[in-house]
N, C-alpha and C. Protein backbone atom coordinates (compact mmCIF):
# COMPACT_ATOMS: atom_id res chain seq x y z
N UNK A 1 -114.71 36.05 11.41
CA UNK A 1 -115.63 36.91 10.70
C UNK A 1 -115.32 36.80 9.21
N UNK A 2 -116.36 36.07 8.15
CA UNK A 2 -116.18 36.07 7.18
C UNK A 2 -116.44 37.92 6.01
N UNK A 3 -116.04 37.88 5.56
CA UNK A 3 -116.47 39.22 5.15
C UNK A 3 -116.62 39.19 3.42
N UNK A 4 -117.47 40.50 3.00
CA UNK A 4 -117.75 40.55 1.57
C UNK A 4 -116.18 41.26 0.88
N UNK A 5 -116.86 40.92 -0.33
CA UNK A 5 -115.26 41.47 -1.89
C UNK A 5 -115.09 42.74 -1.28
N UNK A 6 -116.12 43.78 -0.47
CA UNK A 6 -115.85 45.00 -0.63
C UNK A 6 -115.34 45.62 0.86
N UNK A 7 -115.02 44.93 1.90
CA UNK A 7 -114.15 45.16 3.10
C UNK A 7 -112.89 45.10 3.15
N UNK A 8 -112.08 46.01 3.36
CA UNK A 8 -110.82 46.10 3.95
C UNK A 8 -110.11 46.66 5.06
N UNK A 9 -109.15 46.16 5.81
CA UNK A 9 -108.66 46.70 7.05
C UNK A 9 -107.62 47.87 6.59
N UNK A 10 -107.24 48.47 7.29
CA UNK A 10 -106.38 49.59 7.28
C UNK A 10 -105.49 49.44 8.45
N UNK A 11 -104.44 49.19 8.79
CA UNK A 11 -103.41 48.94 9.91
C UNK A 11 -102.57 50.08 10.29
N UNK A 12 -102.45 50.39 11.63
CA UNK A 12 -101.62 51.33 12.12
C UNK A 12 -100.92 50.87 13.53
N UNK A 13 -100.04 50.39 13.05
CA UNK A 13 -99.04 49.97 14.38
C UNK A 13 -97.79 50.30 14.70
N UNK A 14 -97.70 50.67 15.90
CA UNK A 14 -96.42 51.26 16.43
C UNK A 14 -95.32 50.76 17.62
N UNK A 15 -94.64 51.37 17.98
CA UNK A 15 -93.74 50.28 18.84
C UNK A 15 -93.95 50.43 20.36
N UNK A 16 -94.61 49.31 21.03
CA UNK A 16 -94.69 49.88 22.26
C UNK A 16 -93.65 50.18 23.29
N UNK A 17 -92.40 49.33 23.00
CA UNK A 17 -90.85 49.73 24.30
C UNK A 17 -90.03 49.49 23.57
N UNK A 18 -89.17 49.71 23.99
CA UNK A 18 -87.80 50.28 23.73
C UNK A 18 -87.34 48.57 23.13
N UNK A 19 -87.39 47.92 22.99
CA UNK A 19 -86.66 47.15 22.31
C UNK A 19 -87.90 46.77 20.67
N UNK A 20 -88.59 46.80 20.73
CA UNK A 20 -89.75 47.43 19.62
C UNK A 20 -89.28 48.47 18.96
N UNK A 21 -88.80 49.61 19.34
CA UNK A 21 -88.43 50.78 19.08
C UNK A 21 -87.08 50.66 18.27
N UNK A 22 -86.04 50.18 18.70
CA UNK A 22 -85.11 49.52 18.44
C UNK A 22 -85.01 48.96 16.99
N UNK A 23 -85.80 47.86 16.95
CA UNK A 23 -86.60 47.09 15.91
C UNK A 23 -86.79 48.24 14.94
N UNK A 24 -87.44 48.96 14.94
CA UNK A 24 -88.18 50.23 14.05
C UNK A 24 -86.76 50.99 14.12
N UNK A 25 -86.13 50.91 14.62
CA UNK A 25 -85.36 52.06 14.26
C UNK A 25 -84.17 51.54 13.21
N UNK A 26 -83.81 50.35 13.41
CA UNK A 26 -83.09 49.62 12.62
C UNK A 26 -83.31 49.51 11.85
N UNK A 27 -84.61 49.43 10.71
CA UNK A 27 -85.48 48.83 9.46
C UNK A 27 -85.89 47.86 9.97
N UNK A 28 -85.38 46.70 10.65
CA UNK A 28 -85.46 45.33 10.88
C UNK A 28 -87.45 45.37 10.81
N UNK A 29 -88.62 46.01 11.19
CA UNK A 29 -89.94 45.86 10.90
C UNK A 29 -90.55 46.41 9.72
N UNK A 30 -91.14 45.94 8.95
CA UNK A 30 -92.16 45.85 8.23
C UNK A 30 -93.51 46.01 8.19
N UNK A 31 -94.59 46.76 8.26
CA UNK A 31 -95.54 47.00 8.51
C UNK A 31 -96.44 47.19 6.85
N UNK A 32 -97.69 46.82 7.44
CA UNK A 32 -98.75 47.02 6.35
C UNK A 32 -99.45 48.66 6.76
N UNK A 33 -98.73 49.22 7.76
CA UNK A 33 -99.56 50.45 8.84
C UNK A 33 -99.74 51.24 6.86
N UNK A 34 -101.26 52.09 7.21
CA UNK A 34 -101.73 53.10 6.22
C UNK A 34 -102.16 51.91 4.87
N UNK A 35 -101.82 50.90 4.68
CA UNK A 35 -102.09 49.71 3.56
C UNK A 35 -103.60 49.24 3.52
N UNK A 36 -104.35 49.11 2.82
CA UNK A 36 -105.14 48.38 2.86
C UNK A 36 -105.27 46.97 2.41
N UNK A 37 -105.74 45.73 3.21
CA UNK A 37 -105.50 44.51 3.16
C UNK A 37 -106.90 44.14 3.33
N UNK A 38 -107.07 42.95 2.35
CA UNK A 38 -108.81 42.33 2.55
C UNK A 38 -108.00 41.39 3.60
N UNK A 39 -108.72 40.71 3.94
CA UNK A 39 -109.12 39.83 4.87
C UNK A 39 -108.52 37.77 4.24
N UNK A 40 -108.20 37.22 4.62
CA UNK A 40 -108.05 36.03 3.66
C UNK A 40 -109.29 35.39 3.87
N UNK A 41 -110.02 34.17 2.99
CA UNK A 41 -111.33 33.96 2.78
C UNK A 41 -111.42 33.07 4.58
N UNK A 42 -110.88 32.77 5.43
CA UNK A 42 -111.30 32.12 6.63
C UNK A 42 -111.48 33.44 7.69
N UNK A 43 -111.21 34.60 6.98
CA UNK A 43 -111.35 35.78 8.16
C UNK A 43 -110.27 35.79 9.17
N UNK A 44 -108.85 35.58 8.21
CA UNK A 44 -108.08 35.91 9.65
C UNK A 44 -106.85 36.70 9.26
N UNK A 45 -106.44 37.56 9.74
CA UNK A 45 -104.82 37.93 9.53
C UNK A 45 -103.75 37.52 10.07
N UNK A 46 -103.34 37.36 9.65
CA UNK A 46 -101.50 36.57 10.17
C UNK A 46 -100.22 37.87 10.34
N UNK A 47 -99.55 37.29 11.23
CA UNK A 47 -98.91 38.18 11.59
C UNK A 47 -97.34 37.02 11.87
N UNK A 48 -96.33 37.89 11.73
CA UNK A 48 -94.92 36.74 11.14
C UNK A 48 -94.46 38.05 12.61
N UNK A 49 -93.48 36.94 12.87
CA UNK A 49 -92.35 37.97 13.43
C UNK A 49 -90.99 36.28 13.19
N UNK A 50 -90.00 37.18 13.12
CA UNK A 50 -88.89 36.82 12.68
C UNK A 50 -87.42 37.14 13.59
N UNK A 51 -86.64 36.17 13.84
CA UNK A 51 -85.37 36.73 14.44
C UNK A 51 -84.22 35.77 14.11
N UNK A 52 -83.57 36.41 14.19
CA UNK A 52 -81.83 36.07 13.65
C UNK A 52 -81.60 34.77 14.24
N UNK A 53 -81.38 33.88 14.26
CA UNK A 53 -80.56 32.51 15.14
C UNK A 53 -79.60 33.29 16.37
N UNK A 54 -79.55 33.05 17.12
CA UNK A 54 -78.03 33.71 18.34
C UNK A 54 -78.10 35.16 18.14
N UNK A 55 -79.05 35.74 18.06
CA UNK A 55 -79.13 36.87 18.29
C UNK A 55 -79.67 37.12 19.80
N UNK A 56 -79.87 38.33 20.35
CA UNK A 56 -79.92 38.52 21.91
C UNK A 56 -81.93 38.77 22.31
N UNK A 57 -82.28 37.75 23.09
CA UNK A 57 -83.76 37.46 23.08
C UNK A 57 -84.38 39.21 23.86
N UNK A 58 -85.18 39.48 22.50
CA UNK A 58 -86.36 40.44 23.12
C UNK A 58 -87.55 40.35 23.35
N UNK A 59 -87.58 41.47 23.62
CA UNK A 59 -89.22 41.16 24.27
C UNK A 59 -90.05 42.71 23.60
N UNK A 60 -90.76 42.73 22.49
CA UNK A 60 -91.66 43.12 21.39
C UNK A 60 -92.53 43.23 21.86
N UNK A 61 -93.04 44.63 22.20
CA UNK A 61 -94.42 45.03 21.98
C UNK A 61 -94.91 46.26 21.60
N UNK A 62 -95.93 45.81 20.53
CA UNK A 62 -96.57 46.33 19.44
C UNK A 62 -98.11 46.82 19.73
N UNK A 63 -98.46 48.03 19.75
CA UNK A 63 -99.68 48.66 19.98
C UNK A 63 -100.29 48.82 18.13
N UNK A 64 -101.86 48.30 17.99
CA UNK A 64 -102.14 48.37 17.01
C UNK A 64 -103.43 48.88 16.54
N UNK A 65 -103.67 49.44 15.64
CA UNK A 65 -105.08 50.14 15.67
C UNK A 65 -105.34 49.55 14.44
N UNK A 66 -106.94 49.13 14.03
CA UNK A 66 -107.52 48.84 12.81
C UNK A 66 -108.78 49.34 12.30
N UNK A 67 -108.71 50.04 10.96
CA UNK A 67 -110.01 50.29 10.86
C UNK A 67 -110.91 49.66 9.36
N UNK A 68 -111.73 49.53 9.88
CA UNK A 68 -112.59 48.17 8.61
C UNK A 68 -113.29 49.40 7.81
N UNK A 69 -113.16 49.54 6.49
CA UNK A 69 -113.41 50.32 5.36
C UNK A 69 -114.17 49.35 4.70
N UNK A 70 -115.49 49.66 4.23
CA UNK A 70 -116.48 49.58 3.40
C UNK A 70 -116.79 50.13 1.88
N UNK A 71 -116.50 49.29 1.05
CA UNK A 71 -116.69 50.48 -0.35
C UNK A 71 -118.14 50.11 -0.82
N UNK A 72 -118.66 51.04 -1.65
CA UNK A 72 -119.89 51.37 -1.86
C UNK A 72 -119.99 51.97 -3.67
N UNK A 73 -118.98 52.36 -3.96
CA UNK A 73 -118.74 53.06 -5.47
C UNK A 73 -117.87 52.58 -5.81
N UNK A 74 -117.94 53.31 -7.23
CA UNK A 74 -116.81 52.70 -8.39
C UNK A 74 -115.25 53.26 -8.31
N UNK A 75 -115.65 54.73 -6.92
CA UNK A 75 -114.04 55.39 -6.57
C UNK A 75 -113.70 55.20 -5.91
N UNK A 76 -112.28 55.34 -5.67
CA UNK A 76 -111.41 54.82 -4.79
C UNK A 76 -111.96 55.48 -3.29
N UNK A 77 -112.67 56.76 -3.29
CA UNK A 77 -112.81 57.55 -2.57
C UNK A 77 -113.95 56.95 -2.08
N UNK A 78 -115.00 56.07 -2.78
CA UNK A 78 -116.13 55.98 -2.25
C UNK A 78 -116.39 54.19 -0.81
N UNK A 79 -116.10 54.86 -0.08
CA UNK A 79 -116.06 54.12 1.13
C UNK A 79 -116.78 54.29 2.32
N UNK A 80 -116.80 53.75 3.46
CA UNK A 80 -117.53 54.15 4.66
C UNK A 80 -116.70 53.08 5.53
N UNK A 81 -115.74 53.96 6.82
CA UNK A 81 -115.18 53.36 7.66
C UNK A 81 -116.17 53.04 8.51
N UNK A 82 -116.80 51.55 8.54
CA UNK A 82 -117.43 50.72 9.29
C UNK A 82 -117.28 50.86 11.34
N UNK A 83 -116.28 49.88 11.19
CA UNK A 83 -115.42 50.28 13.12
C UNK A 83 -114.08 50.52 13.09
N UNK A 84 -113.82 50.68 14.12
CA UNK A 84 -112.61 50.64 14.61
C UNK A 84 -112.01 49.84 15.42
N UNK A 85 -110.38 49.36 15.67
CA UNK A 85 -110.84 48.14 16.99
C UNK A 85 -109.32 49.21 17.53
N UNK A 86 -109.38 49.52 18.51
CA UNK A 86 -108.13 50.70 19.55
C UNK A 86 -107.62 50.09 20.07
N UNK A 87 -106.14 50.06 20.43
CA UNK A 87 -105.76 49.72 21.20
C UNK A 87 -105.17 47.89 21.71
N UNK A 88 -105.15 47.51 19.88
CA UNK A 88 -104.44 45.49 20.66
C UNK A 88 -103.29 46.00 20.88
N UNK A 89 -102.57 45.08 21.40
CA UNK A 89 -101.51 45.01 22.42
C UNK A 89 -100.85 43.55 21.69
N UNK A 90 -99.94 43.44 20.92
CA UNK A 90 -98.87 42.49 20.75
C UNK A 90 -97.61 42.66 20.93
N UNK A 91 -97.76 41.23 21.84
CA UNK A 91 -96.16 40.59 22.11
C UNK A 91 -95.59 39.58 21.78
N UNK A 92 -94.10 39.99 21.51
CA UNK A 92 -93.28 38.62 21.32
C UNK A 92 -92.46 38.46 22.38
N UNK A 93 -92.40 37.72 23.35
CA UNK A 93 -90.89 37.45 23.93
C UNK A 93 -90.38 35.97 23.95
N UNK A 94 -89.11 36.56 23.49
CA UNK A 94 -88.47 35.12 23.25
C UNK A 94 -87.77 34.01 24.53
N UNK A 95 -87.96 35.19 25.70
CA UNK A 95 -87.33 34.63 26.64
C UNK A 95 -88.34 33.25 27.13
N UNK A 96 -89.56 34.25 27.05
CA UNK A 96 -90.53 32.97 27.13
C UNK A 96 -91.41 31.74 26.13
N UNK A 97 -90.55 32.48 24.82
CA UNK A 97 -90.76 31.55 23.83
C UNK A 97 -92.59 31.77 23.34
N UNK A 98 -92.98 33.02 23.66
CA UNK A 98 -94.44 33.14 23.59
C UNK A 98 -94.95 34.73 22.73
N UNK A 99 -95.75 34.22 22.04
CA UNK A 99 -96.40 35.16 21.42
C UNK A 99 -97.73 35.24 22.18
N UNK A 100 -98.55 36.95 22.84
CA UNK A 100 -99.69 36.88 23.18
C UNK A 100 -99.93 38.23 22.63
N UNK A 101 -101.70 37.80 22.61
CA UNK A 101 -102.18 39.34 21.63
C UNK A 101 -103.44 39.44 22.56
N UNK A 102 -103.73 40.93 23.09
CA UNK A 102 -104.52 41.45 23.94
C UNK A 102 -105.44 42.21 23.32
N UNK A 103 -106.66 41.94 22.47
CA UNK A 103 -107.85 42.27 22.05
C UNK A 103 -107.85 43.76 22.77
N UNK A 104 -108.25 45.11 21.66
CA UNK A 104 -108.90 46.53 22.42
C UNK A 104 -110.25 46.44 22.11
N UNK A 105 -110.19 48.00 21.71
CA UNK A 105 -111.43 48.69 22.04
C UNK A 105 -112.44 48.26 20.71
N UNK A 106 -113.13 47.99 20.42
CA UNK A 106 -114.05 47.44 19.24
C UNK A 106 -115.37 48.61 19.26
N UNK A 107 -115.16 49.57 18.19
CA UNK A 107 -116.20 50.96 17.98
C UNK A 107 -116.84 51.03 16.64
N UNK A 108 -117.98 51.18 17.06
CA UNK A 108 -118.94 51.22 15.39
C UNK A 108 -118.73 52.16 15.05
N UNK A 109 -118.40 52.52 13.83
CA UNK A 109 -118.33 53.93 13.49
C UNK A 109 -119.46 54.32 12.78
């Protein structure tokens, strides 16, 4: 989805199990959650995950919510949250050497 100068996502992601949790509780994650981010010009977001060399293999999963903001004025205030998408589902596990991401709920607002 290519999008105009005036769309941005809003990210809210949290930890879905206990070794996610872990992660978050350590500092060790980084999040854009409450940030607003345009889009890069091919319409896609990237997402990094990172781990130590010989460190002990987990298994990461990340529940994520997004909502696409529309501006319309010259204020910061002047916007219109477009949709929402509820509910992706990302994982990392290293045991299986695989990253998979499970598409949610997609709502017009």
């Amino acid at each position: 989805m290519k999008q105009p100068n005036d769309m941005f996502v809003v990210e809210d992601a949290q930890p879905a199990n206990d070794d996610a949790k872990q992660i978050v509780a350590s500092g060790g994650q980084i999040t854009t959650n409450q940030e607003e981010r345009g889009q890069a010009n091919n319409g896609a977001f990237y997402d990094l995950q990172l781990r130590v060399p010989g460190s002990q293999p987990k298994d990461v999963q990340t529940t994520q919510d997004l909502t696409v903001r529309q501006y319309f004025g010259p204020q910061t205030t002047d916007y219109k949250e477009i949709f929402k998408v509820s509910g992706n589902k990302i994982r990392l596990d290293d045991r299986k050497r695989s990253i998979t991401f499970t598409p949610g709920i997609v709502r017009k607002l």
